[in-house]
Protein backbone atom coordinates (compact mmCIF):
# COMPACT_ATOMS: atom_id res chain seq x y z
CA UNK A 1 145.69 109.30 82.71
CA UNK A 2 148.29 109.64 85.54
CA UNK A 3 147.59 110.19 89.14
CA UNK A 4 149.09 113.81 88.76
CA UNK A 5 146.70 114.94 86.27
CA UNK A 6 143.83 113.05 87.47
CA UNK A 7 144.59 114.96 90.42
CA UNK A 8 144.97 118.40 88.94
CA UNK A 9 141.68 117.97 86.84
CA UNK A 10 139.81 116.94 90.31
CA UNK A 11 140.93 120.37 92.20
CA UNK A 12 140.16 121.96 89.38
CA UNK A 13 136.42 120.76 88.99
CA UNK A 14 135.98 120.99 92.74
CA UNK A 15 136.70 124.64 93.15
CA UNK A 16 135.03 125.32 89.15
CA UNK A 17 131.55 124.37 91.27
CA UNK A 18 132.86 125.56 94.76
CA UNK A 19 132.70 128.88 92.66
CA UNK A 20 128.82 128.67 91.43
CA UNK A 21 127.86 126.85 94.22
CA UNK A 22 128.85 129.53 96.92
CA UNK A 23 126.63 132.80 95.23
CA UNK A 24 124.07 130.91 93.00
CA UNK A 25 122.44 129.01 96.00
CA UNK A 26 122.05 132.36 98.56
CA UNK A 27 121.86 135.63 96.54
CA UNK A 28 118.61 135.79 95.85
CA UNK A 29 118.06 135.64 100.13
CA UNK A 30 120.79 138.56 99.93
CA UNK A 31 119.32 140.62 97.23
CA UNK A 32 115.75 140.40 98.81
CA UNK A 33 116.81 141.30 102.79
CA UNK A 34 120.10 143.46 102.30
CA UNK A 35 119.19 145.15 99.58
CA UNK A 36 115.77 145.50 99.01
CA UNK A 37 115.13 144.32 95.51
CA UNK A 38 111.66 143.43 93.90
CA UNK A 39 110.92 140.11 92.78
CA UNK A 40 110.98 140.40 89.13
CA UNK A 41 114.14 142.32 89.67
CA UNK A 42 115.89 139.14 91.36
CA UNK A 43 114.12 136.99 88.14
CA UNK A 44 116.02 138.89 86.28
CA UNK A 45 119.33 138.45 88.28
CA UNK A 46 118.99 134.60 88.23
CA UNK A 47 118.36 134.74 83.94
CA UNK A 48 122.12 136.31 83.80
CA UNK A 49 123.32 133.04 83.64
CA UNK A 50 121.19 131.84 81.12
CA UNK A 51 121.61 134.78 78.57
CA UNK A 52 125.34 134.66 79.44
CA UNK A 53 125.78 130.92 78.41
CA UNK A 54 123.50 131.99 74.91
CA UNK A 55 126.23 134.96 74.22
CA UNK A 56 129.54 133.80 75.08
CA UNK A 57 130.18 129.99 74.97
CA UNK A 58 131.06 128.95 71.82
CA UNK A 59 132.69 131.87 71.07
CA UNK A 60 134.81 131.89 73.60
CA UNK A 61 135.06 127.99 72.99
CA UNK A 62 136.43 128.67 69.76
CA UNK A 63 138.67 130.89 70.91
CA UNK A 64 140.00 128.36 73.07
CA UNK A 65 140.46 126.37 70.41
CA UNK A 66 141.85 128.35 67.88
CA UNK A 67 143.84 131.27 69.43
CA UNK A 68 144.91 130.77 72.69
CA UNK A 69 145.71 127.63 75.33
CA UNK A 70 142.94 126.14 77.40
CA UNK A 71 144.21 126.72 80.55
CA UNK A 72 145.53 130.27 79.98
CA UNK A 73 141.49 131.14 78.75
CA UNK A 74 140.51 129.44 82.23
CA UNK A 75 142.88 131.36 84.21
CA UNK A 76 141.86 135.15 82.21
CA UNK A 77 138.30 133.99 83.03
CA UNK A 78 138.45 133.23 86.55
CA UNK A 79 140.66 135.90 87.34
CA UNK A 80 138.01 138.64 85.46
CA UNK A 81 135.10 137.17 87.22
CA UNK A 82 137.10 137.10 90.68
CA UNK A 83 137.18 140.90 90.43
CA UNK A 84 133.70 141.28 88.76
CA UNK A 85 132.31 139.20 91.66
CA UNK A 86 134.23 141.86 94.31
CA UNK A 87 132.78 144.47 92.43
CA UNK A 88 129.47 143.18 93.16
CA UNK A 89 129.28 143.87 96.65
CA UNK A 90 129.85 147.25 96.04
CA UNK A 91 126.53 147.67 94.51
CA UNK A 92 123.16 148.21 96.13
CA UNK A 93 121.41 149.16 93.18
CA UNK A 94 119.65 147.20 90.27
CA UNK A 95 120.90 149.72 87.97
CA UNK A 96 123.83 149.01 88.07
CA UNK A 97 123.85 145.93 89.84
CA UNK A 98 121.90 143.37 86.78
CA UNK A 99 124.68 144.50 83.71
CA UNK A 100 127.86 144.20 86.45
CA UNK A 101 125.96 140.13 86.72
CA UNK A 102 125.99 139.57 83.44
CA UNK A 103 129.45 140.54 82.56
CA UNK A 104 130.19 138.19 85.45
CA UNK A 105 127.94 135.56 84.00
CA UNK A 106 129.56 135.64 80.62
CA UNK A 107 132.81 135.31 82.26
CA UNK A 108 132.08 132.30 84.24
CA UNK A 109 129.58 129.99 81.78
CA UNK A 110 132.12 129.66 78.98
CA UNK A 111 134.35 127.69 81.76
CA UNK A 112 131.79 125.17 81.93
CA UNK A 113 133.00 124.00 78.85
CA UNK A 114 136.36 124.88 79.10
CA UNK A 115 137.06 122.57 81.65
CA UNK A 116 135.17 119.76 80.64
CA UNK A 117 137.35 120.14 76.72
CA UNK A 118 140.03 120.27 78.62
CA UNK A 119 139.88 116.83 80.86
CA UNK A 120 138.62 115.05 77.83
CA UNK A 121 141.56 115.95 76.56
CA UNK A 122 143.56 114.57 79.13
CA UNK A 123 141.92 110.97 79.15
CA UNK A 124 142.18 108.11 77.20
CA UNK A 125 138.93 107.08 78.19
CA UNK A 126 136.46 109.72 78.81
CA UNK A 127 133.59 107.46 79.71
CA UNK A 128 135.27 105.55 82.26
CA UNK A 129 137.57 108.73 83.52
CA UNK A 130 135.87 112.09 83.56
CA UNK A 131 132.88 110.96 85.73
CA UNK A 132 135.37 109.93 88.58
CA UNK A 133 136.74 113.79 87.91
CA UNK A 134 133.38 115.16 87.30
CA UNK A 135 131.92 113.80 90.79
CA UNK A 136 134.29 116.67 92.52
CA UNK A 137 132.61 119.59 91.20
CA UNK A 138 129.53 118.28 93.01
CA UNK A 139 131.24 117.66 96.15
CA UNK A 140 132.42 121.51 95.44
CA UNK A 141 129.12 122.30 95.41
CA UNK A 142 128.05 120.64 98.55
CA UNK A 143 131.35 121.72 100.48
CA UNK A 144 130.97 125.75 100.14
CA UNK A 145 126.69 125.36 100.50
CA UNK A 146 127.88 123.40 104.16
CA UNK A 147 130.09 126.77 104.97
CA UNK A 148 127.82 129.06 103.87
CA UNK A 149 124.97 127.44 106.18
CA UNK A 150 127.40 126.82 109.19
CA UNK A 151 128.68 130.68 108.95
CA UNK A 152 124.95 131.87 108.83
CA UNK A 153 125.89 134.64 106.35
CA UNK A 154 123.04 133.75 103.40
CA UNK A 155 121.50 137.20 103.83
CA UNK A 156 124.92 138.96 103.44
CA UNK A 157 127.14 139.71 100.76
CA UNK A 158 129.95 136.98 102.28
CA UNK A 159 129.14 133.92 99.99
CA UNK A 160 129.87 136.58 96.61
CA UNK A 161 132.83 137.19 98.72
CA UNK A 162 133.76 133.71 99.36
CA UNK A 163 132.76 133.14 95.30
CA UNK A 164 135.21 136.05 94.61
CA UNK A 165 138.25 134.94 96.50
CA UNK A 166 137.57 131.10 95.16
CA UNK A 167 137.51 132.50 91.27
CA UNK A 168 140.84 134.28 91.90
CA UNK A 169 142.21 131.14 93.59
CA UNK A 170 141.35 129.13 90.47
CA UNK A 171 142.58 131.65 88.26
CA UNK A 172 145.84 131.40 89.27
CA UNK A 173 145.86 127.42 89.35
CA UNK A 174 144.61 127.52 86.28
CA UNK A 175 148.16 127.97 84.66
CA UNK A 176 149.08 124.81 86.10
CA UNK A 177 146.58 123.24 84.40
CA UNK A 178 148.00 120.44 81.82
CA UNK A 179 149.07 122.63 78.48
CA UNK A 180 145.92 122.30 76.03
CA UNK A 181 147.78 123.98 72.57
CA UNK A 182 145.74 126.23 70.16
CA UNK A 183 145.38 124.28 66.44
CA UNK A 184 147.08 126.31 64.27
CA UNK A 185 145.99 126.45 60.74
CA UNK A 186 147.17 127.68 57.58
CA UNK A 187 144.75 129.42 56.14
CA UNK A 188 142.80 132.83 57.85
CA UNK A 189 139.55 132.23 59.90
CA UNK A 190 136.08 133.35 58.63
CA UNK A 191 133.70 135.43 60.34
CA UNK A 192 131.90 131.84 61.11
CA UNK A 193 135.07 130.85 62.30
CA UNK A 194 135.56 133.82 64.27
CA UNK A 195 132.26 133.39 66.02
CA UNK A 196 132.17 130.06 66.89
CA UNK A 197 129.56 129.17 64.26
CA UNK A 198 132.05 126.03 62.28
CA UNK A 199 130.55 124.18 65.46
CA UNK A 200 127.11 124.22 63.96
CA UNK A 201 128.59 122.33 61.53
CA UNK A 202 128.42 118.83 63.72
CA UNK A 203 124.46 119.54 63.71
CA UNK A 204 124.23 117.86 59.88
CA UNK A 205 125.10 114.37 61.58
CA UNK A 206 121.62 113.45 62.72
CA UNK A 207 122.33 111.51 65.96
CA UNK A 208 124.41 114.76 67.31
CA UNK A 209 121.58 117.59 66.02
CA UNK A 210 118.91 114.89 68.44
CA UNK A 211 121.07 115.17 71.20
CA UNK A 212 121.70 119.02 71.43
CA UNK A 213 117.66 119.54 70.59
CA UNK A 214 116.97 116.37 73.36
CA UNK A 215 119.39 118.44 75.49
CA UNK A 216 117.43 122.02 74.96
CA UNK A 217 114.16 120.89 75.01
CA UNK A 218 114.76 118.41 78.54
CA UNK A 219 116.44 121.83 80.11
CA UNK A 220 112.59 123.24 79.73
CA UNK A 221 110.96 121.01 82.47
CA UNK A 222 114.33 120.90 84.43
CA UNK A 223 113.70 124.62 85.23
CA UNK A 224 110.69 123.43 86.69
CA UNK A 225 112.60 121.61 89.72
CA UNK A 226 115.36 124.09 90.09
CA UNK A 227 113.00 127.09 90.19
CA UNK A 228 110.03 125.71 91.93
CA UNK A 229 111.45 122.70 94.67
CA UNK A 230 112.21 124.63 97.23
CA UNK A 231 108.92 126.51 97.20
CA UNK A 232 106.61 123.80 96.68
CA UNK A 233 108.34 121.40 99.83
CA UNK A 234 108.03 124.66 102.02
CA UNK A 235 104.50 125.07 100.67
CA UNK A 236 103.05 121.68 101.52
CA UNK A 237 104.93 121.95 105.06
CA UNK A 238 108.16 119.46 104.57
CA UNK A 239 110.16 120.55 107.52
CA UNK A 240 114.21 121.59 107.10
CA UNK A 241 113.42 121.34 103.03
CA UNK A 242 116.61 122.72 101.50
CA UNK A 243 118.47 119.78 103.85
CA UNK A 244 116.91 117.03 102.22
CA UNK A 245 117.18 118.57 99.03
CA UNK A 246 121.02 117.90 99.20
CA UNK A 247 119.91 114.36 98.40
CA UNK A 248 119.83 115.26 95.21
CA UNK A 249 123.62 116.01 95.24
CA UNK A 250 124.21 112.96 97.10
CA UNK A 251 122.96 110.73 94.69
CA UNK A 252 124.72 112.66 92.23
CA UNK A 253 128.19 111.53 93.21
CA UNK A 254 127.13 108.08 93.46
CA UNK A 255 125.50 107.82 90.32
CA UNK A 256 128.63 109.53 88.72
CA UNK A 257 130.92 106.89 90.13
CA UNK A 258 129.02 104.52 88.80
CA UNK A 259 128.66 105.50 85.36
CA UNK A 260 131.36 103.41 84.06
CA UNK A 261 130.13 100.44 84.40
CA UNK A 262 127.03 101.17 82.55
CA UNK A 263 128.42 103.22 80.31
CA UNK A 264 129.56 99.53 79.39
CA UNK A 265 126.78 97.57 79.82
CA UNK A 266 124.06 99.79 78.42
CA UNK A 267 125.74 102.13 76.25
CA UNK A 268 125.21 105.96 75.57
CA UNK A 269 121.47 105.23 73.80
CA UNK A 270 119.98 103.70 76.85
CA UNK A 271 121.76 105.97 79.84
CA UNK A 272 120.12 108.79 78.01
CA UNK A 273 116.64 107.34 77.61
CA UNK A 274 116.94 106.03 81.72
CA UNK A 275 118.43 110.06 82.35
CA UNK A 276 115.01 111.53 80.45
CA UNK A 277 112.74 109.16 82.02
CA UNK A 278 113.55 110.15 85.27
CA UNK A 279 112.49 113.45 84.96
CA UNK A 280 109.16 112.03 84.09
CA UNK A 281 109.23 110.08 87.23
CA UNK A 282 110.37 113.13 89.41
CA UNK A 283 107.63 114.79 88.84
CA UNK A 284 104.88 112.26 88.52
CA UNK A 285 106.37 111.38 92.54
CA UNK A 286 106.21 115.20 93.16
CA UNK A 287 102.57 115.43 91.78
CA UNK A 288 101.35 112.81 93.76
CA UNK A 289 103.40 112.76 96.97
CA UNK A 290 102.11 116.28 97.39
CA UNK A 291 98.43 116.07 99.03
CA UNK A 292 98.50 114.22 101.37
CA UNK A 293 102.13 114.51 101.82
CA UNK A 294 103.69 110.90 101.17
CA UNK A 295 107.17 111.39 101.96
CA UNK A 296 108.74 108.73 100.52
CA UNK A 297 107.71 109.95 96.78
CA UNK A 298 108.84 113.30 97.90
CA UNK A 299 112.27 111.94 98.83
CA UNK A 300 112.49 109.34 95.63
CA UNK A 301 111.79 112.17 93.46
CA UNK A 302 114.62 114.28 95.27
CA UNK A 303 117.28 111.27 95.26
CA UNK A 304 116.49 110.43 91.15
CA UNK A 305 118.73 114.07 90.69
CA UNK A 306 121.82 112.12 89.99
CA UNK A 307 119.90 109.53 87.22
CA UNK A 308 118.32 112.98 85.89
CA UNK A 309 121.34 114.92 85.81
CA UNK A 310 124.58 112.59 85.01
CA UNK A 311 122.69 109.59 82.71
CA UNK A 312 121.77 112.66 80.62
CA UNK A 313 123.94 115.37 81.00
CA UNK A 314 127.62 114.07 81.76
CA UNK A 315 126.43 110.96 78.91
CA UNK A 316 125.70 114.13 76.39
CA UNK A 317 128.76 115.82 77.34
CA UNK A 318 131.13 112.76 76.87
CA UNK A 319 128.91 111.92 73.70
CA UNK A 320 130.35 115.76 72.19
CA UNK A 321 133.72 115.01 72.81
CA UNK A 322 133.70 111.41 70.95
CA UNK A 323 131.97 112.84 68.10
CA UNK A 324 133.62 116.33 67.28
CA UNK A 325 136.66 117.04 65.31
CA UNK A 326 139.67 118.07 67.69
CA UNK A 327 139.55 121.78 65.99
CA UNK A 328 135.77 122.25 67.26
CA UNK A 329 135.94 120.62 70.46
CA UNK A 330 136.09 123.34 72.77
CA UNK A 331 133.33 125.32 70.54
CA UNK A 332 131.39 121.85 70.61
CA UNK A 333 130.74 121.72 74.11
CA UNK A 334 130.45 125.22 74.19
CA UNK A 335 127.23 124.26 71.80
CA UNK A 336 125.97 122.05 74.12
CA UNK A 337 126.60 124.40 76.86
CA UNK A 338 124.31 126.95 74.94
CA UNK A 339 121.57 124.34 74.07
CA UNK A 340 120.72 123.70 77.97
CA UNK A 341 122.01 126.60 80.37
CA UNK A 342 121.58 128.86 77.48
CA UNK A 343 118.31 128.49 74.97
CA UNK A 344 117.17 125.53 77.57
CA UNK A 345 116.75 127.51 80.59
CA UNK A 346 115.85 130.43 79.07
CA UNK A 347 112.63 129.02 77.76
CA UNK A 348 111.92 127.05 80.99
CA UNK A 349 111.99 129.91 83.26
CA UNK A 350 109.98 131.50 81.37
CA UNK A 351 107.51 128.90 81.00
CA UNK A 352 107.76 127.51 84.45
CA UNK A 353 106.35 130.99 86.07
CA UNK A 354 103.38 131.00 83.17
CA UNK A 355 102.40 127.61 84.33
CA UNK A 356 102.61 127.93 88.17
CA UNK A 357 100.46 131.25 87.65
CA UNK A 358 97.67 129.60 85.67
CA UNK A 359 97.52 126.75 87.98
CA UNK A 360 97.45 129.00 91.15
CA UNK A 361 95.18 131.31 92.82
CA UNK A 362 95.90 134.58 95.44
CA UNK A 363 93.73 135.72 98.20
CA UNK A 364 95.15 138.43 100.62
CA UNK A 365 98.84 138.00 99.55
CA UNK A 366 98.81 134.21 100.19
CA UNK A 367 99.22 132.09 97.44
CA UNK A 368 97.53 128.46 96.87
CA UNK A 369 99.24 126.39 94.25
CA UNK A 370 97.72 123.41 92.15
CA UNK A 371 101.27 121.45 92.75
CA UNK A 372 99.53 117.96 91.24
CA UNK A 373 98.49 120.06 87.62
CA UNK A 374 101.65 122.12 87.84
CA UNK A 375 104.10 119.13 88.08
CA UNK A 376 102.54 116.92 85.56
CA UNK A 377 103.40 119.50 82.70
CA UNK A 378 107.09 118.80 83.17
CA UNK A 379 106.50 114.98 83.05
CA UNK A 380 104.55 115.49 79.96
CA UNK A 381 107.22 117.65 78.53
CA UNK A 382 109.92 115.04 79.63
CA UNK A 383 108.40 111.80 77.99
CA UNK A 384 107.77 113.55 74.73
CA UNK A 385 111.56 114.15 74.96
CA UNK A 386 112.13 111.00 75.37
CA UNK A 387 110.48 109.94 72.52
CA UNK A 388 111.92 112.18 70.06
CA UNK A 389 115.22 111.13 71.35
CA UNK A 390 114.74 107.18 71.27
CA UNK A 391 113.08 107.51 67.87
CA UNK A 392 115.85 109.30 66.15
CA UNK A 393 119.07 109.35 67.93
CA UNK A 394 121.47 106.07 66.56
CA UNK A 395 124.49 105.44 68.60
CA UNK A 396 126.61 103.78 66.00
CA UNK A 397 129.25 105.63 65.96
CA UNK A 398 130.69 108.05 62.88
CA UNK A 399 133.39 107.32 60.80
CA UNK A 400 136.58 107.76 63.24
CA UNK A 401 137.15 111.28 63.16
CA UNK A 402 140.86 112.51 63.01
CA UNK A 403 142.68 114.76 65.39
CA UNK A 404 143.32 117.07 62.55
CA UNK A 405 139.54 117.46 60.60
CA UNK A 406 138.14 120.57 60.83
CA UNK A 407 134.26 120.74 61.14
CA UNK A 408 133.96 120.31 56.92
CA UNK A 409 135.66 117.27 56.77
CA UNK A 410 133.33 116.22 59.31
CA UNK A 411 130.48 117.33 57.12
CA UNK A 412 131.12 114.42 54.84
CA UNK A 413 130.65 111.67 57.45
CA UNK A 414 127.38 113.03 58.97
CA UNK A 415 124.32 110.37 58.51
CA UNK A 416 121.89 110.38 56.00
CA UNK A 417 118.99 112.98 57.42
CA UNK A 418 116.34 109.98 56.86
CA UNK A 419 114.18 108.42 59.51
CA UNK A 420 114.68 105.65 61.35
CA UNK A 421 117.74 104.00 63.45
């Protein structure tokens, strides 16, 4: 991979998470103070991602892949949500506010995978390359939540603004993007064509159906940390607790420059299993760093984000592009991309708010939360993950898959659906 395009895949990944990063973070502070929405109502704003990336994924993955350049899809996308995301400071009220969201949503979570087809695409080696990409769309991240806590404008409708303006901008880069081609066959697509479905076709190879469950069933307790951090450090009295929660991010790039090098000593197998156990960790260090506060497990558990989130995620995603047929690419990560934002998240936000109300009690509006029984459910989730996943999930690789196989050729080089590595 040139400089050029190693450059041109780095802007774009820095401004794909510049985008999420600057309204995900801060409108649930705008919906509660400017316009005066309930609690469950905001719930239900933050779940438009997650039914989003179950809708319109691998659809629009297959799409991608089928019909219409990569990069053209991108730039349609990002352009859409640019004006959705205008739109929605318009609104001030649920009613219309939650659908206007979700069309947004379903614009933006199908570029998740999008992108990450197309640099794949682009490298010769996507697990020494794409993590040295990846690491700007966390520095994205980090760079607009900076701006949006220097201008002092979380309670105001200027981050969707500065998310709006940012989608737009990417939009139109987007058709600079390197040209990702459409495969063209001969005969007429199916209605599980059509719909993205050929994709489920990877699931008969064993090793790839563990990873997609491994990667839905691990999003469960995740939804635990993302929903729950923040409150439970301000809870127990950690003082400027969304600052040191950028530690998280921080270790992310580093961990993502690093994953070369074990990518080659340890292999995809053993990132994985090190990526699952330490959610188990995080949350064992939350449930007993709580009371009395030790800081140093509250920080650890903070800082183990980037082993959490690149040995398992970025591995998984890297692991989908090896192993799918050039036709289903796009609608293969698209998969995976439904498994955890999708499905994944789904389920743990749901289960996350059942869990911290049975282990909590309220007296006169306050709220007193067994943190230590409420954090150990996630680490018990996580290591029976782990388990499933290091039982059944073989890295030797398939039979090399050509450029050209559509997902039932692939069928006949699945593995045997038989126990055992």
């Amino acid at each position: 991979m040139d400089l050029k395009i190693r450059t041109q895949l780095s802007v774009m990944m820095f401004l794909q998470y510049f985008v999420w990063g600057a309204w995900y973070v801060t409108i649930g502070t705008y919906l509660t103070t400017a316009l005066k929405f309930t609690s469950p109502q905001i719930g239900l704003t933050y779940g438009a991602t997650a039914i989003a990336a179950i809708l319109s994924p691998v659809i629009i993955g297959k799409i991608a892949d089928r019909y219409f350049a990569t990069e053209k899809v991108i730039a349609f996308l990002h352009l859409g949500g640019g004006i959705l995301l205008f739109v929605l400071t318009t609104i001030d009220n649920f009613t219309l506010f939650y659908p206007a969201i979700i069309l947004y949503s379903m614009a933006y979570m199908p570029t998740i995978a999008l992108t990450n087809s197309l640099s794949f695409q682009q490298m010769e080696d996507p697990g020494k390359e794409f993590p040295g990409v990846r690491v700007l769309g966390t520095i994205g991240w980090i760079a607009v939540g900076l701006i949006i806590g220097f201008l002092k404008v979380e309670a105001t409708a200027i981050p969707i603004m500065i998310a709006s303006g940012s989608s737009i901008l990417l939009g139109l880069y987007s058709f600079t993007l390197p040209h990702v081609p459409p495969k063209k066959g001969e005969s007429k697509s199916t209605v599980k064509e059509l719909l993205g479905l050929d994709a489920l076709s990877l699931m008969k190879n064993r090793s790839f159906a563990i990873l997609i469950i491994s990667s839905l069933l691990v999003c469960i307790p995740l939804s635990f940390y993302y929903s729950f951090t923040n409150i439970f450090l301000n809870d127990i009295g950690m003082s400027n607790a969304a600052g040191k929660m950028t530690l998280g991010q921080g270790s992310e790039i580093i961990f993502l420059l690093v994953m070369p090098f074990f990518f080659k000593r340890f292999g995809i197998k053993w990132m994985i299993l090190v990526g699952i156990l330490s959610w188990a960790l995080r949350f064992v260090l939350f449930a007993f760093g709580a009371d009395p506060i030790v800081s140093w497990m509250l920080l650890t558990g903070i800082a183990l984000h980037g082993i959490c989130y690149d040995f398992f995620f970025v591995t998984g995603q890297i692991y989908v592009d090896n192993n799918a047929p050039k036709g289903v690419k796009s609608a293969a990560q698209g998969l995976i991309t439904f498994a955890t934002y999708g499905i994944g998240m789904l389920i743990g936000t749901w289960l996350s708010g059942i869990v911290v109300e049975i282990y909590s009690t309220s007296a006169n509006g306050i709220s007193d939360y067994g943190w230590k029984a409420i954090w150990l459910v996630p680490a018990g989730l996580s290591v029976i993950v782990m388990i499933l996943f290091g039982t059944f999930f073989n890295e030797k690789p398939i039979k090399e898959v050509k450029d050209d196989a559509s997902a039932e050729e692939y069928d006949s080089m699945a593995e045997p659906a038989k126990a055992g590595s």
